[in-house]
N, C-alpha and C. Protein backbone atom coordinates (compact mmCIF):
# COMPACT_ATOMS: atom_id res chain seq x y z
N UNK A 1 44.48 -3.73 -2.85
CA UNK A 1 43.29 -3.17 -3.45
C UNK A 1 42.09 -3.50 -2.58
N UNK A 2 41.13 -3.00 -2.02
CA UNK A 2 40.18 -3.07 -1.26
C UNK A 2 38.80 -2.41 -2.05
N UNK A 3 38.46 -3.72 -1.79
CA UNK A 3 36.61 -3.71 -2.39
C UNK A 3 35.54 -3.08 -1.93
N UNK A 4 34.86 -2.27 -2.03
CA UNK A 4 33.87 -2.01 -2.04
C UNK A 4 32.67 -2.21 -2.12
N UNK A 5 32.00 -3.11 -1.51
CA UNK A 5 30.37 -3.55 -1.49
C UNK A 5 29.84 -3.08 -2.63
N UNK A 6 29.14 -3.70 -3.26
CA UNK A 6 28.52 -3.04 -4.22
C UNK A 6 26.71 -3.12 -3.50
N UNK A 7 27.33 -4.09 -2.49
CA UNK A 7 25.03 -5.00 -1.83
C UNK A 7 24.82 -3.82 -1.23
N UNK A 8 23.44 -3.84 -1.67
CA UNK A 8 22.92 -2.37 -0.92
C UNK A 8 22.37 -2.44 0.56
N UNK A 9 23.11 -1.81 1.11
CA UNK A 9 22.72 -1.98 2.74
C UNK A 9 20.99 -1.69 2.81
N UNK A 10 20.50 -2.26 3.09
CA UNK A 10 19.13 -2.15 3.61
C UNK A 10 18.38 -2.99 4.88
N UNK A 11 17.22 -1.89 5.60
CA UNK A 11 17.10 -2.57 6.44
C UNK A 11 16.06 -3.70 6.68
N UNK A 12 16.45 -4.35 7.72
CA UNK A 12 15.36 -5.39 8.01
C UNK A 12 14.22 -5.61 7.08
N UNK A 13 13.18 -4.23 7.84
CA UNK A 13 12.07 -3.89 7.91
C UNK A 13 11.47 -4.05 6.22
N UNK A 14 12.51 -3.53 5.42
CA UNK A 14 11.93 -3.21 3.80
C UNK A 14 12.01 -5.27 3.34
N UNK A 15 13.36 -5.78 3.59
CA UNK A 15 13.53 -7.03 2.78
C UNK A 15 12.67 -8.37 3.49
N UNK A 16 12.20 -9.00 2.81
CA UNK A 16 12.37 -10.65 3.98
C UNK A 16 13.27 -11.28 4.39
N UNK A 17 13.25 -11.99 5.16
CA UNK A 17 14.62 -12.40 5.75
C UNK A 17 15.23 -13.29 5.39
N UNK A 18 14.47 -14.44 4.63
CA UNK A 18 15.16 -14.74 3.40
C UNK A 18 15.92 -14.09 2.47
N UNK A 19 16.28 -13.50 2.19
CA UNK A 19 16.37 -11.83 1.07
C UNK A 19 17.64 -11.67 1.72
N UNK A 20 17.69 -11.14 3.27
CA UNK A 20 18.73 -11.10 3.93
C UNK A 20 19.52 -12.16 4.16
N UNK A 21 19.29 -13.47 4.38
CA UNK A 21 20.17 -14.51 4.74
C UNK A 21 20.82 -14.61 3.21
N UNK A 22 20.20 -14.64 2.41
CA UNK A 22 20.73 -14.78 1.12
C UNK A 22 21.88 -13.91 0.47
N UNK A 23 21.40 -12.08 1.24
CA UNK A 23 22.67 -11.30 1.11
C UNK A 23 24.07 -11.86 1.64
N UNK A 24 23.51 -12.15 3.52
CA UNK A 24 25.27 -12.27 4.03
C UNK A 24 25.69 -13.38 3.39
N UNK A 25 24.62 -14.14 2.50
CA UNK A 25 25.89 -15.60 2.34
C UNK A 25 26.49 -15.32 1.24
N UNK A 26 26.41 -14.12 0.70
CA UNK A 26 26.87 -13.74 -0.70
C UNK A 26 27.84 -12.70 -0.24
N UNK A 27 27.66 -12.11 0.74
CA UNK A 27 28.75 -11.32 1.38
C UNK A 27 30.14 -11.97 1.83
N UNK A 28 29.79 -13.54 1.93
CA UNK A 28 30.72 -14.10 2.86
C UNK A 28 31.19 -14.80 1.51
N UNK A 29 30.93 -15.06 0.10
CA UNK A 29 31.57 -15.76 -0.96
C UNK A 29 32.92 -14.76 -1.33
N UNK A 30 33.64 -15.66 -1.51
CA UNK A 30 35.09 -14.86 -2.34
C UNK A 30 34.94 -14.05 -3.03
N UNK A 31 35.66 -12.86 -3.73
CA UNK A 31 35.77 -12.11 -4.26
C UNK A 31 35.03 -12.26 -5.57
N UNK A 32 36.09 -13.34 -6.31
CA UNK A 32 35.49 -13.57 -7.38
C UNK A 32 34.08 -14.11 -7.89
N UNK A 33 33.54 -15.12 -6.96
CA UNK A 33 32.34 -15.46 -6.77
C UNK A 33 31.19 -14.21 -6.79
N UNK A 34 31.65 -13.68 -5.70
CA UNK A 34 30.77 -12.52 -5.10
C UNK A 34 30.43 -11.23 -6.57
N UNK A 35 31.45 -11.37 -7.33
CA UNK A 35 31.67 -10.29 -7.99
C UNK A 35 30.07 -10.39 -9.37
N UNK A 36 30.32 -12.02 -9.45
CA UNK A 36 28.94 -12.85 -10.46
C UNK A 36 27.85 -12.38 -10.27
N UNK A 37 27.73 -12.77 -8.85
CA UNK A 37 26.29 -12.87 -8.23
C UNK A 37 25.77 -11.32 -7.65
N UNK A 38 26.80 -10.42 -7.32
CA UNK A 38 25.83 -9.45 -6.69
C UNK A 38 24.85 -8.32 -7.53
N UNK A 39 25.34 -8.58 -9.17
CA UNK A 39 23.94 -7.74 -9.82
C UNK A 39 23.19 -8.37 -10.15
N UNK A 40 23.22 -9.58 -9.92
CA UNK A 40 21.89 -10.20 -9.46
C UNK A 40 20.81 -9.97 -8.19
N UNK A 41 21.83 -10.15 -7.45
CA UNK A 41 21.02 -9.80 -5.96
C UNK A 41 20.84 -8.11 -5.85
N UNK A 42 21.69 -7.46 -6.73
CA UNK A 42 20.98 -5.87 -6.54
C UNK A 42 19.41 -5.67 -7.44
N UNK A 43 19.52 -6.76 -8.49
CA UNK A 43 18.44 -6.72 -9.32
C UNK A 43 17.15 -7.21 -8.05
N UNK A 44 17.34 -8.11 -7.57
CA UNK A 44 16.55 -9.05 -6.81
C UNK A 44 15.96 -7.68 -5.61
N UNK A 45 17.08 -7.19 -4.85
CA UNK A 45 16.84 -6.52 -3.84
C UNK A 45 15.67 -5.12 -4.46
N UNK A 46 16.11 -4.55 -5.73
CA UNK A 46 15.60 -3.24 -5.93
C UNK A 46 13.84 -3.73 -6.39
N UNK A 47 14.01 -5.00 -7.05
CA UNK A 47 12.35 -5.33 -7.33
C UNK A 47 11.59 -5.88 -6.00
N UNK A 48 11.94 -6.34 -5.07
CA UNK A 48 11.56 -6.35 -3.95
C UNK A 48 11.21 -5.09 -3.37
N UNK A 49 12.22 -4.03 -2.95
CA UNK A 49 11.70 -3.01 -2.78
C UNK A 49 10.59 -1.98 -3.38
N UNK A 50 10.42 -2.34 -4.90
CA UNK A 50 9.35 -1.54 -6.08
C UNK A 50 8.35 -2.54 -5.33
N UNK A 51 8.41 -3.40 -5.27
CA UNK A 51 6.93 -4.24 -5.40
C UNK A 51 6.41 -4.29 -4.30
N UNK A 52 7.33 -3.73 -2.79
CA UNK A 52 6.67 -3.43 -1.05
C UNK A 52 6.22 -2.52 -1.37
N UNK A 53 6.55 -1.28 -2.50
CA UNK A 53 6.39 0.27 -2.17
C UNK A 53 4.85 -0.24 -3.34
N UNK A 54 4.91 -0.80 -3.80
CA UNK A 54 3.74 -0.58 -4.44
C UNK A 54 2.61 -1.58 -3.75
N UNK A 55 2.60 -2.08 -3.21
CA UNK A 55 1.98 -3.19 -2.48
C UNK A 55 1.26 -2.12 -1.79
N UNK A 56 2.57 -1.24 -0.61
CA UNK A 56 2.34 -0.34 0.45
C UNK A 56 1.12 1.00 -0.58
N UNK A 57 1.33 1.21 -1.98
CA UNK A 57 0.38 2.41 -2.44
C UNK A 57 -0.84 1.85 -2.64
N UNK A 58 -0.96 0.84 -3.17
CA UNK A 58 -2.62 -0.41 -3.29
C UNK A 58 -3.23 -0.24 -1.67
N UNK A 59 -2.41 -0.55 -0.93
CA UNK A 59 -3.11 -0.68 0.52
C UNK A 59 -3.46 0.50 1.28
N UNK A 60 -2.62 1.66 0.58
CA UNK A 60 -3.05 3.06 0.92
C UNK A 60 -4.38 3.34 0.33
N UNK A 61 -4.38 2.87 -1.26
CA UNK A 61 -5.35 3.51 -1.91
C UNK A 61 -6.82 2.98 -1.36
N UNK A 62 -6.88 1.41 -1.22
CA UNK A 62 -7.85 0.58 -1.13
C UNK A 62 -8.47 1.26 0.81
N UNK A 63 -7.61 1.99 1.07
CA UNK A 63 -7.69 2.35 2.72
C UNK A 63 -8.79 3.71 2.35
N UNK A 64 -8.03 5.00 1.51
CA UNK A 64 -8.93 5.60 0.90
C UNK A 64 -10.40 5.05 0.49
N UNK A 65 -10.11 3.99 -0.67
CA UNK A 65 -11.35 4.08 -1.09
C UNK A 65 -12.28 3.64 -0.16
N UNK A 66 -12.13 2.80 1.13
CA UNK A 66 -13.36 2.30 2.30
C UNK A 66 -13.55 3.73 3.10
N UNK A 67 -12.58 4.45 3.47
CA UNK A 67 -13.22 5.57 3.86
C UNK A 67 -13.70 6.28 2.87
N UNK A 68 -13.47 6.46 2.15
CA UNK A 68 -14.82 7.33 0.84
C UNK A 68 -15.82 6.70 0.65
N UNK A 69 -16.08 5.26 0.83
CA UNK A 69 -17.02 4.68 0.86
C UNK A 69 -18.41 4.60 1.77
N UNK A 70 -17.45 4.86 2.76
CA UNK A 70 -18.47 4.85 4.24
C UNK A 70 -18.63 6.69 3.99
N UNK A 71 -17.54 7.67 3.81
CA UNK A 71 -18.60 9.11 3.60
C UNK A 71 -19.82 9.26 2.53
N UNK A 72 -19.38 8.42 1.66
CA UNK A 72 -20.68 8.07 0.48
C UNK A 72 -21.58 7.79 1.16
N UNK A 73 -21.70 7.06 2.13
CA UNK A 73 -22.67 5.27 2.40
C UNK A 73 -23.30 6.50 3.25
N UNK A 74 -22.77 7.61 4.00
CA UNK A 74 -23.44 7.68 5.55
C UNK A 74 -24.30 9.05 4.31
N UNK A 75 -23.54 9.86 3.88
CA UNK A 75 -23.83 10.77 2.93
C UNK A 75 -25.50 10.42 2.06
N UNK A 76 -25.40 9.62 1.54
CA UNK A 76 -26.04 8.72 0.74
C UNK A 76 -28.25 8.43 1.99
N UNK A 77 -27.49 7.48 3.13
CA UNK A 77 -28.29 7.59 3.82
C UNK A 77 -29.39 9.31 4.55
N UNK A 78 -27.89 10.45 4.92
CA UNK A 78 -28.91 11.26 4.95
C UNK A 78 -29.38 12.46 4.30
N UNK A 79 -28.85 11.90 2.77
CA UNK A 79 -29.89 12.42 1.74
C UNK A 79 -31.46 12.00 2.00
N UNK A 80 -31.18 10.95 2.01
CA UNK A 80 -32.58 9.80 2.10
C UNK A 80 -33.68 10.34 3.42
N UNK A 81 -32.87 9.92 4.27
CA UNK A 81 -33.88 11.12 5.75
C UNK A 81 -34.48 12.01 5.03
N UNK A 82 -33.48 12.69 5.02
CA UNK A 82 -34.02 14.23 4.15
C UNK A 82 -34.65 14.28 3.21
N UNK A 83 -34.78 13.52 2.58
CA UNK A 83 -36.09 13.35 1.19
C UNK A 83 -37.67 13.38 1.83
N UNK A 84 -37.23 11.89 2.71
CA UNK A 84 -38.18 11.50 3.28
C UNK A 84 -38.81 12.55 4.11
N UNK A 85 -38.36 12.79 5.23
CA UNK A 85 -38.56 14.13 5.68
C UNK A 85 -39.30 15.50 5.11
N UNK A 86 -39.22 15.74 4.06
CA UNK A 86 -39.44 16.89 3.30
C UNK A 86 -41.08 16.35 2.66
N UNK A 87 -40.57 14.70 2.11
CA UNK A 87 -42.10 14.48 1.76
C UNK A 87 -43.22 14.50 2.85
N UNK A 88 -42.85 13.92 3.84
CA UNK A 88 -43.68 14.14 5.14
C UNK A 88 -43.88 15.14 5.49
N UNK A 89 -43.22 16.02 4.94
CA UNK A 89 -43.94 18.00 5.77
C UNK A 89 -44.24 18.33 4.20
N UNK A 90 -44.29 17.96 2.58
CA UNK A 90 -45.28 18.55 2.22
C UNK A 90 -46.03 17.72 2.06
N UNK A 91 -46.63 16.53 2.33
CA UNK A 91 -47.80 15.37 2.53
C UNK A 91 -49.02 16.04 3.85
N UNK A 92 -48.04 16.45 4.48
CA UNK A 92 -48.58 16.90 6.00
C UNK A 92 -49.13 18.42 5.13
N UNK A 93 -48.54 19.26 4.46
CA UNK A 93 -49.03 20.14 4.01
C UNK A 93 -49.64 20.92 3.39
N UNK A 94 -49.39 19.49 2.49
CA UNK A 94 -51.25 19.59 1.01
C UNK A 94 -52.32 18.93 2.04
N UNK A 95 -52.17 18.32 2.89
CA UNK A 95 -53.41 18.01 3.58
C UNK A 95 -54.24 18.95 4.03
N UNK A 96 -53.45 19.64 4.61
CA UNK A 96 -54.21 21.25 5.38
C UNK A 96 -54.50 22.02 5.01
N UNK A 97 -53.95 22.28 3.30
CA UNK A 97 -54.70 22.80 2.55
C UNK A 97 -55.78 22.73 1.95
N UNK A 98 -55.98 21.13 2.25
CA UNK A 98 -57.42 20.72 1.44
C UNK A 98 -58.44 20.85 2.33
């Protein structure tokens, strides 16, 4: 009868490497051993992965919101010119009328 992995192959890049050392040594326990522990470690592995991918959408979002921030910020400033501006040509322009 030949077993089938149930550990989910994943790479490097997604787990820590703790995470990984912890897989092969559970890879390398006996059958029966192995059989205890690995919906544990699939539990372990899949909330690790939810909690990079959501880590990774916070750091997207928070990336958004500084660039919307700075189009606000620069936005914001040349409203302001432009106010200013406008008061200075009609300041300049009720003058010459008087």
């Amino acid at each position: 009868m030949s077993h089938v992995s149930r550990i989910v192959q994943t790479s490097s890049e997604e787990l820590p490497q703790d995470l990984l050392d912890l897989e092969n040594a559970i890879r390398a326990l006996p059958i029966e051993l192995r059989q205890t522990v690995v919906p544990a470690l699939d539990k372990v592995i899949e909330s690790t992965k939810r909690r990079r991918r959501i880590l990774n959408l916070v750091q997207d979002a928070l990336s958004q919101l500084r660039l919307d921030m700075k189009y606000l910020m620069f936005d914001l400033e040349a409203t302001r010119r432009e106010r200013d501006e406008f008061r200075r040509q009609l300041g300049v322009d009720e003058g010459q009328e008087q």
